[in-house]
N, C-alpha and C. Protein backbone atom coordinates (compact mmCIF):
# COMPACT_ATOMS: atom_id res chain seq x y z
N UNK A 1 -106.60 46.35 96.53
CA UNK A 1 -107.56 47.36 96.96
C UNK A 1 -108.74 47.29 96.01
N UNK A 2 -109.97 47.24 96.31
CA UNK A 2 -110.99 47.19 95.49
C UNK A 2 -111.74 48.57 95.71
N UNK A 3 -112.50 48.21 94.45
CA UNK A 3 -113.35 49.79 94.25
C UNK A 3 -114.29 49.97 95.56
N UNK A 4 -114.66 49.45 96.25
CA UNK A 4 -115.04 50.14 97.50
C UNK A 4 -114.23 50.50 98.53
N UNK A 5 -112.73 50.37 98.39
CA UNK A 5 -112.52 50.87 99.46
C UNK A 5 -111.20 52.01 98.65
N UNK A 6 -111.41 52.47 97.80
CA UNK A 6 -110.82 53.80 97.12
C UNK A 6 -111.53 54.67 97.37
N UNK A 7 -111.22 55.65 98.47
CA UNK A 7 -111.68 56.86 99.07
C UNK A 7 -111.23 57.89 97.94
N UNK A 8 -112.17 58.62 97.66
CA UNK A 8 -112.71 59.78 96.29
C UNK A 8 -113.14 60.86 96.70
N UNK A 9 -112.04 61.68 97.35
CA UNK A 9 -112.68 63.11 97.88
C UNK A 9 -113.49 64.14 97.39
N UNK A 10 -113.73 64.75 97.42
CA UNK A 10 -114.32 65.96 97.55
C UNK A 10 -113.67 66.97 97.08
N UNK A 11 -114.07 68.11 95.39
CA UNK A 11 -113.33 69.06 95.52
C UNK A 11 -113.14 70.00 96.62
N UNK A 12 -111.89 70.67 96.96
CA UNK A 12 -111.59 71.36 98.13
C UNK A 12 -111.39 70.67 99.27
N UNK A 13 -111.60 69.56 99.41
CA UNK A 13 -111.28 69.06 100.52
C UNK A 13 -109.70 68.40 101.23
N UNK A 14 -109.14 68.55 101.89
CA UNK A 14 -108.13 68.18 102.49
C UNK A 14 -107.71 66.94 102.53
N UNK A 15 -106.66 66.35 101.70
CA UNK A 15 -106.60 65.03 102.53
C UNK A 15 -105.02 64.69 102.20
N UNK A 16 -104.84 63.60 102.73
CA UNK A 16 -103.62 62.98 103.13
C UNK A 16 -103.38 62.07 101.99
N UNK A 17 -101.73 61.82 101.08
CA UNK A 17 -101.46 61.42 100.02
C UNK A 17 -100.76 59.94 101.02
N UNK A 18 -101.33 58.89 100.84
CA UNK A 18 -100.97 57.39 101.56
C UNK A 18 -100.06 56.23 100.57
N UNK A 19 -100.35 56.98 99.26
CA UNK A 19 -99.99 56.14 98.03
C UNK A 19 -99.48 56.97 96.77
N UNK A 20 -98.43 56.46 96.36
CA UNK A 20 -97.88 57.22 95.33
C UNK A 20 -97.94 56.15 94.12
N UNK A 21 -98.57 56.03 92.73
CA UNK A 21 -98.14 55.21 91.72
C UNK A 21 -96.95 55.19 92.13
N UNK A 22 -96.07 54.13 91.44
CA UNK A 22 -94.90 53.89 91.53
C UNK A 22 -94.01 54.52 90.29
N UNK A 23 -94.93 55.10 89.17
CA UNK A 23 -94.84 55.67 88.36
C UNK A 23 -94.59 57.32 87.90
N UNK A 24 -95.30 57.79 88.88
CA UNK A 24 -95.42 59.02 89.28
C UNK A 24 -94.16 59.75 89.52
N UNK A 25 -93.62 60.93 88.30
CA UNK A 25 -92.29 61.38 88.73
C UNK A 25 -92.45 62.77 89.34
N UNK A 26 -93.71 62.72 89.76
CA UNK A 26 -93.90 64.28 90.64
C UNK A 26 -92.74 64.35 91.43
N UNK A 27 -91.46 65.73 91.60
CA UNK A 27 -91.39 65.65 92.77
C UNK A 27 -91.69 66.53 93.90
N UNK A 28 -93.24 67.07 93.31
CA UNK A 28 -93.45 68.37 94.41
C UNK A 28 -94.01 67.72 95.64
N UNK A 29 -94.89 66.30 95.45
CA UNK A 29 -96.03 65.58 96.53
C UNK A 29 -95.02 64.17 96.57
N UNK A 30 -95.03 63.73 97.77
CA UNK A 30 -94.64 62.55 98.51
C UNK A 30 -96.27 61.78 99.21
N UNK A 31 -95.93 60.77 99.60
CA UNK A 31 -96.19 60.22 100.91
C UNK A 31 -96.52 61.04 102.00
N UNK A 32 -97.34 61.02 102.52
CA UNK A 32 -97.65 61.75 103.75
C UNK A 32 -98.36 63.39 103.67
N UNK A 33 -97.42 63.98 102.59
CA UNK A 33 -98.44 65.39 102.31
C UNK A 33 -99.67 65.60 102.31
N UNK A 34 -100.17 66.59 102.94
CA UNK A 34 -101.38 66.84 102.89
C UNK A 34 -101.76 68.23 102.09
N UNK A 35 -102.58 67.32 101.15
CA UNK A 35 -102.91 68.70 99.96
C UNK A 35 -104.33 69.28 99.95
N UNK A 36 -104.79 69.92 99.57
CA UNK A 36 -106.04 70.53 98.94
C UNK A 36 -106.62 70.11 97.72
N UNK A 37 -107.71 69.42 97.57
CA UNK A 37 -107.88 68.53 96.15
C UNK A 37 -108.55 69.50 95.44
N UNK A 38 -108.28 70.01 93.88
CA UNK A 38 -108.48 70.98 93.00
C UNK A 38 -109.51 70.40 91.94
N UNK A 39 -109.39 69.19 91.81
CA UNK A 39 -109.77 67.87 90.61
C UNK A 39 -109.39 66.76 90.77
N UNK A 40 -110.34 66.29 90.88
CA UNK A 40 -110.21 64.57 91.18
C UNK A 40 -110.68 63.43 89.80
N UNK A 41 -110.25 62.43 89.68
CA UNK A 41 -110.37 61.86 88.57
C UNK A 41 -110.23 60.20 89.05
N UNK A 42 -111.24 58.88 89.03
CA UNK A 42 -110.84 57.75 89.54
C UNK A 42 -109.61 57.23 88.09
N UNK A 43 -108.95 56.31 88.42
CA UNK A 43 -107.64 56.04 87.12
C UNK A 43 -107.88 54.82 87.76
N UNK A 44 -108.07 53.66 86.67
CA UNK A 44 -107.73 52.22 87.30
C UNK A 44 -107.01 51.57 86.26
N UNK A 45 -105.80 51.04 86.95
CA UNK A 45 -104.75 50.89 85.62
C UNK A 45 -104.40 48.74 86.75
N UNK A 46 -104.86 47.72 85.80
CA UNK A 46 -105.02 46.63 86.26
C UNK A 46 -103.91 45.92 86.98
N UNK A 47 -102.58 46.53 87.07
CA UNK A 47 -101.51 45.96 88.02
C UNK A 47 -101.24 46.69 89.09
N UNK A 48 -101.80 48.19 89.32
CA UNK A 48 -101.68 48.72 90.44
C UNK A 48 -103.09 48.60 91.28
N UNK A 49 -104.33 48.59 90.52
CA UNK A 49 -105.66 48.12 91.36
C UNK A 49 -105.76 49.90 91.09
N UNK A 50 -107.07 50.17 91.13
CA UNK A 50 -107.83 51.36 91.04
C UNK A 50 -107.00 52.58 92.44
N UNK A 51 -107.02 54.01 91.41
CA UNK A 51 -105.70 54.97 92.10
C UNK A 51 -106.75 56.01 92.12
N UNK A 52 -106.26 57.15 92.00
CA UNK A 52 -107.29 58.50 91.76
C UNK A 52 -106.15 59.67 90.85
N UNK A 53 -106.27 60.34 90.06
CA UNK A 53 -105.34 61.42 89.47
C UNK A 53 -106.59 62.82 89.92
N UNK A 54 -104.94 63.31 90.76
CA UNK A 54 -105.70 64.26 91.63
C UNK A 54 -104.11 66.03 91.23
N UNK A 55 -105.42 66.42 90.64
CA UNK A 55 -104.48 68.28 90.83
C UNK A 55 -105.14 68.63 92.43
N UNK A 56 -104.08 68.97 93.26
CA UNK A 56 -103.97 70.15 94.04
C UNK A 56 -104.00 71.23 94.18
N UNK A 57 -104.21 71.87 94.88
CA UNK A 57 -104.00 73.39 94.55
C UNK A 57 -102.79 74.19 95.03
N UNK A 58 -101.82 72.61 95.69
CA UNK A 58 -100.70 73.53 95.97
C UNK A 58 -99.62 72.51 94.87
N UNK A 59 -100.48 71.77 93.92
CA UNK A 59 -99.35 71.59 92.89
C UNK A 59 -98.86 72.64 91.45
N UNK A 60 -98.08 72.50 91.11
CA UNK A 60 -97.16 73.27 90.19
C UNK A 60 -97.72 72.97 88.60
N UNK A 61 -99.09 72.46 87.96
CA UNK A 61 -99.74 72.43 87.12
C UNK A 61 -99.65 70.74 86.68
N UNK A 62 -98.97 69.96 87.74
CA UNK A 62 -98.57 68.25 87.75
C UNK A 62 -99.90 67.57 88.31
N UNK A 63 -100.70 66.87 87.82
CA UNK A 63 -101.47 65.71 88.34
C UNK A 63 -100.51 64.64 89.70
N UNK A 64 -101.21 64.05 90.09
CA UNK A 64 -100.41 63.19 90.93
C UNK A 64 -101.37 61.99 90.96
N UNK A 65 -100.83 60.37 90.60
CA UNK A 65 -101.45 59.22 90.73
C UNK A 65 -101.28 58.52 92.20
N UNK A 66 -102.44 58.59 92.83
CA UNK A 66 -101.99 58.21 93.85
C UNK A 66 -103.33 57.80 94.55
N UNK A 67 -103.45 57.45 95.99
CA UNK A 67 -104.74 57.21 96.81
C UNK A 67 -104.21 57.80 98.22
N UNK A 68 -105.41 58.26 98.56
CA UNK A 68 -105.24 59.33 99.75
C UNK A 68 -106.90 58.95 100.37
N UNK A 69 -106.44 59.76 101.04
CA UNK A 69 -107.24 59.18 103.27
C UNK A 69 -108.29 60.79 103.28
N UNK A 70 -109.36 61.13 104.23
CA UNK A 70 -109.17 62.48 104.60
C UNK A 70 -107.63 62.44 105.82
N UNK A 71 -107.48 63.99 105.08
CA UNK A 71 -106.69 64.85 106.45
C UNK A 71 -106.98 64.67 108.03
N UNK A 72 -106.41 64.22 108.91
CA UNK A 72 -106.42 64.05 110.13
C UNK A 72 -105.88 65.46 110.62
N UNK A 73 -106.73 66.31 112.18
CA UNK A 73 -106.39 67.75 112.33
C UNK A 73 -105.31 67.02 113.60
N UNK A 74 -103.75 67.57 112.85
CA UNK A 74 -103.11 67.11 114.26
C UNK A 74 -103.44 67.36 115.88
N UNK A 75 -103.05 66.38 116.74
CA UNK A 75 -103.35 66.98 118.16
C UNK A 75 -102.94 67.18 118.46
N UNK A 76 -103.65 67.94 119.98
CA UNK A 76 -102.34 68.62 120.68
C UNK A 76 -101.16 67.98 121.02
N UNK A 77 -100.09 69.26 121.19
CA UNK A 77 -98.85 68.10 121.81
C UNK A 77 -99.17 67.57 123.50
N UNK A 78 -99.62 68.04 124.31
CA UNK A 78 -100.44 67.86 125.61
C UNK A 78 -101.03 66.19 125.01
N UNK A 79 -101.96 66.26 124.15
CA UNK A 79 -103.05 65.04 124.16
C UNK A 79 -101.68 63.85 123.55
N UNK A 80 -101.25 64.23 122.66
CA UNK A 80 -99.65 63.46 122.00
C UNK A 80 -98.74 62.75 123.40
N UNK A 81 -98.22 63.81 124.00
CA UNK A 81 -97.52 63.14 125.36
C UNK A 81 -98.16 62.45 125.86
N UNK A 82 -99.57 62.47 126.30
CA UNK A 82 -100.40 61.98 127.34
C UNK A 82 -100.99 60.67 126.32
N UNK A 83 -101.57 60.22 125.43
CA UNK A 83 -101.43 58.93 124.88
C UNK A 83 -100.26 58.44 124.90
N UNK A 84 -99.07 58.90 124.30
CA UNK A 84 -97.96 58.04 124.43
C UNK A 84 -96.77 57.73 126.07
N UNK A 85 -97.33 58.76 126.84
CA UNK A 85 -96.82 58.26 127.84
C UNK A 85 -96.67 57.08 128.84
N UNK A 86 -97.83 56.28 128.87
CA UNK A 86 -97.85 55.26 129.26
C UNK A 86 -97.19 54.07 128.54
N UNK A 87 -96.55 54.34 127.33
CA UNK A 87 -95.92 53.10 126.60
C UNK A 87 -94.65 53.41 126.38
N UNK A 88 -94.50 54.62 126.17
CA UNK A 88 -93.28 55.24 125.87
C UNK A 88 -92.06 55.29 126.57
N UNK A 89 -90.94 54.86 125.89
CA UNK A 89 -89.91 55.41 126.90
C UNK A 89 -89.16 56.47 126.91
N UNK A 90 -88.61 57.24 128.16
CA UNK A 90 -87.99 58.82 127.76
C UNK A 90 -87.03 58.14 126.67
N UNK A 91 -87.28 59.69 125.88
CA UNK A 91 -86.06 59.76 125.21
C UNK A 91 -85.00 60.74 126.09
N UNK A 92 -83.80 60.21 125.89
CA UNK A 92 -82.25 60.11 126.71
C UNK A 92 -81.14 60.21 125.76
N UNK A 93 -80.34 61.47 126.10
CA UNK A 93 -78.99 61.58 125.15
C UNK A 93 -77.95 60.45 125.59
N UNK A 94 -77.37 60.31 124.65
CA UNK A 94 -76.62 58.73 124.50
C UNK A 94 -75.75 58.81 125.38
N UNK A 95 -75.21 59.93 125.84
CA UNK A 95 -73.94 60.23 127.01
C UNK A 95 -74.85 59.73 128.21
N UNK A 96 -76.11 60.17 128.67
CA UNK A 96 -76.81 59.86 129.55
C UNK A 96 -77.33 58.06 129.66
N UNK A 97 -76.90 57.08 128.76
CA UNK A 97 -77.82 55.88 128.61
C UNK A 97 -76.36 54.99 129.74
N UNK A 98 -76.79 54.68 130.82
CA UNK A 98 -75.66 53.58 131.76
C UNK A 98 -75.07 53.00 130.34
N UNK A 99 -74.09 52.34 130.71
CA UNK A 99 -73.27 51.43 129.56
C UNK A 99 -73.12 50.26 130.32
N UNK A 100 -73.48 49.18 129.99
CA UNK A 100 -74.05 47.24 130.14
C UNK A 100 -73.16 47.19 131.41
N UNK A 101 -73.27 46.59 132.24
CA UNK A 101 -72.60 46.18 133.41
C UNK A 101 -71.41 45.81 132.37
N UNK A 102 -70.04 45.93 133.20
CA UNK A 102 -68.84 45.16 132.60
C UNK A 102 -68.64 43.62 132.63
N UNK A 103 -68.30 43.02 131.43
CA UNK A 103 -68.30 41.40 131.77
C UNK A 103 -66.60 40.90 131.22
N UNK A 104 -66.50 40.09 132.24
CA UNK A 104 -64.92 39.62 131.99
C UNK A 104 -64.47 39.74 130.17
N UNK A 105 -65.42 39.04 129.62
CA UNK A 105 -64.81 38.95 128.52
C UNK A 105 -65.63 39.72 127.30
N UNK A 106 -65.65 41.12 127.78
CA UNK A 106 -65.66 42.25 127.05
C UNK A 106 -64.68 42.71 126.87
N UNK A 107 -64.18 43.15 125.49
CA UNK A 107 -63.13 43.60 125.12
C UNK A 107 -63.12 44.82 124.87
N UNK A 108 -62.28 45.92 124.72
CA UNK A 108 -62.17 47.16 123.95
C UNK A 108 -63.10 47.64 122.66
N UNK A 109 -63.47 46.64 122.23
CA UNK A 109 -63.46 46.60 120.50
C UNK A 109 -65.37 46.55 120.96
N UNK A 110 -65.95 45.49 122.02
CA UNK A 110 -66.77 45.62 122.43
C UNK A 110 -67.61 46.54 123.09
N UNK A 111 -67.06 46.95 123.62
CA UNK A 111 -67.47 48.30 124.18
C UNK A 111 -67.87 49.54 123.82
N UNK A 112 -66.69 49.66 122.62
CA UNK A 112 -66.66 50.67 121.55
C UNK A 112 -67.98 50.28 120.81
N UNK A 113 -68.36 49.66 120.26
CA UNK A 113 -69.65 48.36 119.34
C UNK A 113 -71.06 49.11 120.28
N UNK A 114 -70.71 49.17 121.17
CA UNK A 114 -72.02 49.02 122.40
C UNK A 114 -72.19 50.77 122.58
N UNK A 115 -71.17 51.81 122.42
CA UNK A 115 -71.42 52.97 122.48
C UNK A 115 -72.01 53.32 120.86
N UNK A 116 -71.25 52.93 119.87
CA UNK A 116 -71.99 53.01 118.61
C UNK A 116 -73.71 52.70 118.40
N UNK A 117 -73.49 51.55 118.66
CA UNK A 117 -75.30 51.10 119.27
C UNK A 117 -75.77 51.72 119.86
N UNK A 118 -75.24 52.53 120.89
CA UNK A 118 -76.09 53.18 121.51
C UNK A 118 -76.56 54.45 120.97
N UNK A 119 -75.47 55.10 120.50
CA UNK A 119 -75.74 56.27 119.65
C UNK A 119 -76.71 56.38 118.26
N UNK A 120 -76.51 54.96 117.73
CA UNK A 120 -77.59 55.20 116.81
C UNK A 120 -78.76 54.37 117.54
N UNK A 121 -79.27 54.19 118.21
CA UNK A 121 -80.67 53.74 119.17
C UNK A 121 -80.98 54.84 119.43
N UNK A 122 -80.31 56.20 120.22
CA UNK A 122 -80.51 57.00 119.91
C UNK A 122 -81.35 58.06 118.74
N UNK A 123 -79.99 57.70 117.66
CA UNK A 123 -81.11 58.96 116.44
C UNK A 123 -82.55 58.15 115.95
N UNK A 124 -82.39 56.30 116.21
CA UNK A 124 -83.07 56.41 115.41
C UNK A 124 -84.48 56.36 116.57
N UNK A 125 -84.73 56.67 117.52
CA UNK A 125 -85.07 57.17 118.39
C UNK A 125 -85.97 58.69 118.53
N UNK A 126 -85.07 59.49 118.15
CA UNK A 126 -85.62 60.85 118.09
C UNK A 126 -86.22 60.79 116.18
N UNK A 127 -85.63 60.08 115.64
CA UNK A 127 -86.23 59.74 114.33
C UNK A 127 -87.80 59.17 114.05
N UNK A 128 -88.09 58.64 114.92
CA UNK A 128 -88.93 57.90 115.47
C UNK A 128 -90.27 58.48 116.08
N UNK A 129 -89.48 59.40 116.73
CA UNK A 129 -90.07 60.54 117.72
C UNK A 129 -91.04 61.64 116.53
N UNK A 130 -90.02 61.67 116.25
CA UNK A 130 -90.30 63.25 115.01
C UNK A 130 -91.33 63.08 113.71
N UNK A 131 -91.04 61.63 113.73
CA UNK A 131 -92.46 61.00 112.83
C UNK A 131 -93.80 60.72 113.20
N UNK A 132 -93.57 59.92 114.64
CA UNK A 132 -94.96 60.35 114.99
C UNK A 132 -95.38 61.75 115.52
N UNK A 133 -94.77 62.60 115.85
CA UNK A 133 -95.33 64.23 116.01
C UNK A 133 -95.62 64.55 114.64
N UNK A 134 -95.29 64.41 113.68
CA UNK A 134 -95.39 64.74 112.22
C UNK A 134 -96.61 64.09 111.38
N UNK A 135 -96.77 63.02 111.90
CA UNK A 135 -97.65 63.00 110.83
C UNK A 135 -98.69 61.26 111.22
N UNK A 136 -100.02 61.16 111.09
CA UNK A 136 -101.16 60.31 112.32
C UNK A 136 -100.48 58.67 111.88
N UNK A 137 -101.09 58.01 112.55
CA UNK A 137 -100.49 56.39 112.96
C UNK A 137 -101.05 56.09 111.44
N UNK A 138 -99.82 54.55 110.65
CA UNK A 138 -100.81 53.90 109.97
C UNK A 138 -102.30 53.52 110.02
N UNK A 139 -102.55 53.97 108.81
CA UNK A 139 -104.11 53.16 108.77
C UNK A 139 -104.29 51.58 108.83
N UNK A 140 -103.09 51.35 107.08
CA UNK A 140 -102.94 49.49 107.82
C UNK A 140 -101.73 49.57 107.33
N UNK A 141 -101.83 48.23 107.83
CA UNK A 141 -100.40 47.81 107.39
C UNK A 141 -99.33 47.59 106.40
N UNK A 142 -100.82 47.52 104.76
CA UNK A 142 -100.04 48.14 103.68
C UNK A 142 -99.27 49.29 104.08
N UNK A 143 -100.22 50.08 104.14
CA UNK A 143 -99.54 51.70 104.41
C UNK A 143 -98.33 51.71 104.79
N UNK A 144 -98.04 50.97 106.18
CA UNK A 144 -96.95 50.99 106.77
C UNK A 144 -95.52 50.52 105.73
N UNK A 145 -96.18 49.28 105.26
CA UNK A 145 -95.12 48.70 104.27
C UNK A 145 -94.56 49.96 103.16
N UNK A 146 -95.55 50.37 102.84
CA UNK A 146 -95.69 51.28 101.80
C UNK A 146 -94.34 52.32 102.18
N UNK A 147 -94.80 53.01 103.44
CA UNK A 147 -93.54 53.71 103.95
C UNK A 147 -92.16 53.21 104.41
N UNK A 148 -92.28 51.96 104.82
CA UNK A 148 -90.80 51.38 104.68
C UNK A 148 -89.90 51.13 103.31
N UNK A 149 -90.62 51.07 102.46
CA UNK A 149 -90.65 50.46 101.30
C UNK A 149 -89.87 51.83 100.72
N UNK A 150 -91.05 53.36 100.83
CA UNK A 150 -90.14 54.42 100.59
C UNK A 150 -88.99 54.89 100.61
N UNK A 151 -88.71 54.73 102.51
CA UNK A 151 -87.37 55.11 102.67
C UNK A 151 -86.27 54.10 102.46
N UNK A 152 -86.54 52.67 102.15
CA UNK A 152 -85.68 51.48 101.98
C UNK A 152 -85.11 52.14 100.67
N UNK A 153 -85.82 52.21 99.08
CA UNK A 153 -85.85 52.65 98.02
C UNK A 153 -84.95 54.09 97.93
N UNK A 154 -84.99 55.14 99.24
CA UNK A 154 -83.67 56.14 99.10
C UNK A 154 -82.76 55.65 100.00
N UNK A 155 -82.59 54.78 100.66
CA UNK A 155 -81.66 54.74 100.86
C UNK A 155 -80.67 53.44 100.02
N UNK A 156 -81.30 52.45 99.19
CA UNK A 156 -81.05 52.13 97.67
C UNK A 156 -80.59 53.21 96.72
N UNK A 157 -81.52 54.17 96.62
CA UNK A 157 -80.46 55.42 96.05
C UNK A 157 -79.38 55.80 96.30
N UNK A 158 -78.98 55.67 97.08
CA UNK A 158 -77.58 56.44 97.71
C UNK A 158 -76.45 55.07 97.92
N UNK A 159 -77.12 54.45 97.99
CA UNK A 159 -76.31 53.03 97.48
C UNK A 159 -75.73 52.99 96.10
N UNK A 160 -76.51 52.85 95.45
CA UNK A 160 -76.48 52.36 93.67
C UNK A 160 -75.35 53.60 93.41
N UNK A 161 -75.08 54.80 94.16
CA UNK A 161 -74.29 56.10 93.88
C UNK A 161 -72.77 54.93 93.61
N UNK A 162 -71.83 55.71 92.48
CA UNK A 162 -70.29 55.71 92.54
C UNK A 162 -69.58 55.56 93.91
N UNK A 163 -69.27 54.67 94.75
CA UNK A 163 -68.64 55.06 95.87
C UNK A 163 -67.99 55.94 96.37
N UNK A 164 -67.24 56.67 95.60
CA UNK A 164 -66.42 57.97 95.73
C UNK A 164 -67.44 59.39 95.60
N UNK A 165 -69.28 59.11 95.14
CA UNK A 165 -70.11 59.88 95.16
C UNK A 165 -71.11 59.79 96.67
N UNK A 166 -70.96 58.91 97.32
CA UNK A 166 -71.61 58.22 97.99
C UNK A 166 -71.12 59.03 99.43
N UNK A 167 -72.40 59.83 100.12
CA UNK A 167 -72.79 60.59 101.20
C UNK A 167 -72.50 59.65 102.89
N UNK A 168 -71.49 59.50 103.36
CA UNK A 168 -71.71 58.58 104.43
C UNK A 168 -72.95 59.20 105.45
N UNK A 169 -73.08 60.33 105.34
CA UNK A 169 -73.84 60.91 106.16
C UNK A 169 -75.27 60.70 106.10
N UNK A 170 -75.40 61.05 104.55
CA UNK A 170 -76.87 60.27 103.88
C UNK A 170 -77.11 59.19 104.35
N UNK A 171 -75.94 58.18 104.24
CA UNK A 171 -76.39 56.64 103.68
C UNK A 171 -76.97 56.24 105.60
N UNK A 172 -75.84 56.94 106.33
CA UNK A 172 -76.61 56.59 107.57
C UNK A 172 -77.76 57.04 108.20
N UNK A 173 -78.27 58.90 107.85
CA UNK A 173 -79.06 58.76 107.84
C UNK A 173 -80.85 58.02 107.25
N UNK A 174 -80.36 57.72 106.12
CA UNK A 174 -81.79 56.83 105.62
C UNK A 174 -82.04 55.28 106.25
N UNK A 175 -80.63 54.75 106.47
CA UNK A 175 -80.36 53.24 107.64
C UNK A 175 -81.41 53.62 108.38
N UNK A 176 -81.26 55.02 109.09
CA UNK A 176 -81.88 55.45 110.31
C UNK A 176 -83.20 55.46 110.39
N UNK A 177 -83.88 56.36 108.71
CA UNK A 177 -85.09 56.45 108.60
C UNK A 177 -85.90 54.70 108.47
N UNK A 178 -84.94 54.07 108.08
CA UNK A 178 -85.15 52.77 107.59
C UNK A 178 -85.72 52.10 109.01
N UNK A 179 -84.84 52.03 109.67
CA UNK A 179 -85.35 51.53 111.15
C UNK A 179 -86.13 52.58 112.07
N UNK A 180 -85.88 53.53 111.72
CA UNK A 180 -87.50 54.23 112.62
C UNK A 180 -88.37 53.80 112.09
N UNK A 181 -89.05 53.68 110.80
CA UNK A 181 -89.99 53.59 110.31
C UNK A 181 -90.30 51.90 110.25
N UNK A 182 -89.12 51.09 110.32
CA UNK A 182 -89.79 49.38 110.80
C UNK A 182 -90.03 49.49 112.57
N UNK A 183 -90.23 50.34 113.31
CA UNK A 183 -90.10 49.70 114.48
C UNK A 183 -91.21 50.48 115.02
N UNK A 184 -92.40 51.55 113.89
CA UNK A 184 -93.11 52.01 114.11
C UNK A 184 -94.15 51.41 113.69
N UNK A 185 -93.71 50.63 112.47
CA UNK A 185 -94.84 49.85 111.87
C UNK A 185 -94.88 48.59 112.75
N UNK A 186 -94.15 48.12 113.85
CA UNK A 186 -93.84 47.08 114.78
C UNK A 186 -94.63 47.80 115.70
N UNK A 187 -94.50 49.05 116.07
CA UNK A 187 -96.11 49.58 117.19
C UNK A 187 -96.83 49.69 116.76
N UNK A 188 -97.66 50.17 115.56
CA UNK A 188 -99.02 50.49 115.52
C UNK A 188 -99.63 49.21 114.14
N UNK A 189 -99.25 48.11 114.00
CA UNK A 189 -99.48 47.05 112.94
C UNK A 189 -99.78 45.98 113.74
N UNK A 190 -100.49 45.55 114.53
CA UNK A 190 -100.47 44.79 115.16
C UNK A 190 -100.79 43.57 114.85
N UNK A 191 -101.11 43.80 113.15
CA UNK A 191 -102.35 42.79 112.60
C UNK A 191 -104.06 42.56 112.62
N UNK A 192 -104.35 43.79 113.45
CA UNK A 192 -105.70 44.02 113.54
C UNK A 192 -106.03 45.09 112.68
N UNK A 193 -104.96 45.46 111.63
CA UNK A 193 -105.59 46.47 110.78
C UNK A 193 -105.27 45.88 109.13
């Protein structure tokens, strides 16, 4: 990232956190938050490329190293359905999805495989769903990486755990976040950004 394209807000102004140092042990601001900028400061430290150290006004007296976007005003859910409807497919509870035509040499064990699949196509589905209502399309495709990269890294956390500490519930949900978030950066990355 070069110094012209490090966006340098405006005190008071709104904007969207796209980049976290990797350094940064805030844990009040993530990725994606949108804060109120209190003080802004450019920081260029030569292996991360030029950042900004920015107080908020909804932080807890913590700086945060990071690079941020303006705030996008979400849209309606009306204008939301109606762009994504034409590409989109319903989302469908997994009891509701047909199950594969039967083939001679499908087995028990197969079948079972194919309802599992289906169930998590499913969450990660409404996972999927709930991110883009939440929060606007990559800008580029760093970005995107950036956010896979996030949730890959907790769900590495919950890995690296003691096995006998280790959340099955967690570990599948972040799998989940893991693949919503590659198959979003597979829609809106097209390589033209």
């Amino acid at each position: 990232m070069s110094n012209e394209e490090l966006y340098v807000p405006a005190v008071g102004e709104r904007v969207e956190i796209v980049w976290l140092h990797p350094g940064d042990m805030n844990p009040s601001h993530g990725v994606g938050d949108v804060v109120t900028v209190n003080s802004v400061a450019e920081y260029n430290d030569s292996s991360d490329g030029p950042h900004l150290w920015i107080y908020a006004t909804e932080n807890t007296g913590c700086g945060v190293l990071c690079r941020v976007r303006p705030a996008v005003e979400a849209e309606s859910a009306e204008d939301w359905a109606r762009s994504r409807s034409a590409c989109a497919a319903p989302l469908v509870a997994p009891d509701t999805i047909p199950a594969p035509p039967p083939d001679a040499d499908d087995s028990p064990e197969v079948a079972a495989l194919m309802t599992r699949v289906n169930e998590i196509g499913f969450e990660v589905t409404a996972e999927l769903v709930s991110a883009l209502e939440a929060f606007p399309p990559f800008h580029t495709a760093h970005e995107g990486y950036a956010v896979i990269l996030e949730e890959l890294d907790e769900l590495w956390d919950e890995i690296k755990k003691k096995q006998s500490l280790r959340d099955p519930a967690r570990l599948r949900k972040e799998a989940v976040q893991v693949a919503a978030m590659a198959i979003r950066f597979a829609l809106e990355c097209d390589g033209s950004k």
